[in-house]
C-alpha atoms as a PDB file:
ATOM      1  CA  UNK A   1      11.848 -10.201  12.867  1.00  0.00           C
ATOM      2  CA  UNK A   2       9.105  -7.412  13.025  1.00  0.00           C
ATOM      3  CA  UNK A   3       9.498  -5.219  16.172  1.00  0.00           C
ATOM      4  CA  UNK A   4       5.803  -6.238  17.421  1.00  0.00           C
ATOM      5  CA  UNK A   5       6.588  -9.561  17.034  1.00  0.00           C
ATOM      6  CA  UNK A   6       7.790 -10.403  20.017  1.00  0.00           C
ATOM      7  CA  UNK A   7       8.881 -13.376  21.597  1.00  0.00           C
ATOM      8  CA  UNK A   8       6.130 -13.416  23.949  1.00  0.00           C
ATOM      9  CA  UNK A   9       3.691 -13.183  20.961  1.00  0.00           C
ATOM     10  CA  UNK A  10       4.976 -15.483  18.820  1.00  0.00           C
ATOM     11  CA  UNK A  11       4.284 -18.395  21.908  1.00  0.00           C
ATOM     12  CA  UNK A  12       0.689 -16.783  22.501  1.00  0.00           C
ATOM     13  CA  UNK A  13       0.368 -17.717  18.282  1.00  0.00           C
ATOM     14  CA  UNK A  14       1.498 -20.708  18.459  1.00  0.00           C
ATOM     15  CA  UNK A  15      -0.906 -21.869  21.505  1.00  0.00           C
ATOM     16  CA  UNK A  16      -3.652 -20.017  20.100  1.00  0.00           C
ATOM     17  CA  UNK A  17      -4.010 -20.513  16.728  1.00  0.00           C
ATOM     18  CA  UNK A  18      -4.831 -23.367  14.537  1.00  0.00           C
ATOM     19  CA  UNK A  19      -3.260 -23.672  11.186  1.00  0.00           C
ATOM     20  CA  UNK A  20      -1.681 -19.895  11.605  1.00  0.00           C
ATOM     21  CA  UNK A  21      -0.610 -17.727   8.099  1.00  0.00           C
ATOM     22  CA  UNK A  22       2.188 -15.345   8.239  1.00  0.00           C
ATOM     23  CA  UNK A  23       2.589 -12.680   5.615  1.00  0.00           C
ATOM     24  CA  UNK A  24       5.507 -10.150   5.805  1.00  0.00           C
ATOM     25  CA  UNK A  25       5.577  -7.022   4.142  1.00  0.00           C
ATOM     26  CA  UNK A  26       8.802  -5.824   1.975  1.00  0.00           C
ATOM     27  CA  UNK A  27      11.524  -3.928   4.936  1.00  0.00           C
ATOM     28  CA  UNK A  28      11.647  -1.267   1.967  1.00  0.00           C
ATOM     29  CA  UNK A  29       8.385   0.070   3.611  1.00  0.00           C
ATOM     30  CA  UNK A  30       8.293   1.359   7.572  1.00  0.00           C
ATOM     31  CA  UNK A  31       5.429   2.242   9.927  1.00  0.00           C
ATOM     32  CA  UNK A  32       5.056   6.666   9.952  1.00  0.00           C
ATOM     33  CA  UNK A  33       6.942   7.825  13.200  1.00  0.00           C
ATOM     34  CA  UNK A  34       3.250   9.933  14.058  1.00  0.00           C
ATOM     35  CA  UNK A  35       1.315   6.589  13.872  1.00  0.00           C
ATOM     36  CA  UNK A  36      -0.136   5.630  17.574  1.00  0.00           C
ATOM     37  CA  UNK A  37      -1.519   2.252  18.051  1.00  0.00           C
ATOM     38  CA  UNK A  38      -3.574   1.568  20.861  1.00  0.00           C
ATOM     39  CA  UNK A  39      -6.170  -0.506  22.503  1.00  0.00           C
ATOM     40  CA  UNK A  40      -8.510  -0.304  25.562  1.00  0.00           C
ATOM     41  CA  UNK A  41     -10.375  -2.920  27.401  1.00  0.00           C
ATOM     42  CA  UNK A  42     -13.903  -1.886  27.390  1.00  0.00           C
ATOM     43  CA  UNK A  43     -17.004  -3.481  28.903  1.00  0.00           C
ATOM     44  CA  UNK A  44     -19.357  -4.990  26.030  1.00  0.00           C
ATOM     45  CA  UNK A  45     -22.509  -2.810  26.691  1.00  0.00           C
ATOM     46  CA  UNK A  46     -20.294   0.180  26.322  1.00  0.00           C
ATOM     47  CA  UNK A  47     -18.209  -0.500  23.071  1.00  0.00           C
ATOM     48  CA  UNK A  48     -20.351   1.560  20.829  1.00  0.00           C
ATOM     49  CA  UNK A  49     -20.049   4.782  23.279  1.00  0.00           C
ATOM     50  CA  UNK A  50     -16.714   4.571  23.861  1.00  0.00           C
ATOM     51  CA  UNK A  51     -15.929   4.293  20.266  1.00  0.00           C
ATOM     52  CA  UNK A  52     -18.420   7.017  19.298  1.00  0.00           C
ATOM     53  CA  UNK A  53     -16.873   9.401  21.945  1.00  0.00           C
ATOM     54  CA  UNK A  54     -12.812   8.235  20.534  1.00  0.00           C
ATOM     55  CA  UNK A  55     -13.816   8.826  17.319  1.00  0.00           C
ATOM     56  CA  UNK A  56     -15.726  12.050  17.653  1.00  0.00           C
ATOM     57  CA  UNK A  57     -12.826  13.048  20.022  1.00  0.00           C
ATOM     58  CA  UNK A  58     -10.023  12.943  17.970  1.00  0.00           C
ATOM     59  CA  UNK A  59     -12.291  14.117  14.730  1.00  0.00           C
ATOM     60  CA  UNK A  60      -9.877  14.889  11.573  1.00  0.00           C
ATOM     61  CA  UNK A  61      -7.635  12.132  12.369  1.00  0.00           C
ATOM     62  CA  UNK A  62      -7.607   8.731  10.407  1.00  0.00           C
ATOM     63  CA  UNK A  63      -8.818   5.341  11.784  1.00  0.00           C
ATOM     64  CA  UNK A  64      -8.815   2.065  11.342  1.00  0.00           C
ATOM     65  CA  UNK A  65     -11.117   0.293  13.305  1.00  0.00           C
ATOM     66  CA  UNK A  66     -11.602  -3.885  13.531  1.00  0.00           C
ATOM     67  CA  UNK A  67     -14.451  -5.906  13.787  1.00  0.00           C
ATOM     68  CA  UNK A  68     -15.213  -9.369  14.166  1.00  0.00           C
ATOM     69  CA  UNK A  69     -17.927 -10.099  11.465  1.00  0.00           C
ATOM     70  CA  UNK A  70     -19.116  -8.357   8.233  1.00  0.00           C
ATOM     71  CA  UNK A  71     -22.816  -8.139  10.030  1.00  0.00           C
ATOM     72  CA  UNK A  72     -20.398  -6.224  12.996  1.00  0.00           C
ATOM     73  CA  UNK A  73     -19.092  -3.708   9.894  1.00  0.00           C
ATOM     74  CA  UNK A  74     -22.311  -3.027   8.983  1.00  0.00           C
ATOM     75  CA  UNK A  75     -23.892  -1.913  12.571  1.00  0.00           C
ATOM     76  CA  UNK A  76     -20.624   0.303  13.310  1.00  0.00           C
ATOM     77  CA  UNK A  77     -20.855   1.633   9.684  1.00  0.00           C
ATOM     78  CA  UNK A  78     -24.627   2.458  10.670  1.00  0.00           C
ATOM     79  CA  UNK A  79     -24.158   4.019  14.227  1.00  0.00           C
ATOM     80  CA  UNK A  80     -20.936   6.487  13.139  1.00  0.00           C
ATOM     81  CA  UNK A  81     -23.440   7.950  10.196  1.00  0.00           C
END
């Protein structure tokens, strides 16, 4: 069992989610000890500052950033030009 799969997730899956696909990646690979995962609740009208100002912050580092939609891609792919 994956380390961020925890119990308490697993129920909040299983309540939430309709028809739900697992996929599992090979134990040969492991996450990088410098990788930091976080998240931050933001208000909605201020989601594109605060991940302007993140992003420009901590310049020179790598991202990964998620969106809902592909039309949602293509605004944030606009506004970080």
């Amino acid at each position: 069992s994956s380390a961020t799969m925890t119990n308490k997730v697993k129920k909040l899956q299983r309540a939430s989610l309709s028809d739900p696909v697992k996929i599992t990646v090979s134990h040969k690979y492991q996450t990088v000890s410098q990788l930091q995962q976080k998240y931050l609740f933001v208000p909605a009208k201020y989601k594109d500052v605060y991940l302007t100002y993140i992003l420009n912050d901590m310049a020179g580092n790598s991202f990964m950033v998620f969106v809902a939609t592909c039309e949602h891609a293509q605004r944030v792919s606009l506004m970080l030009r």
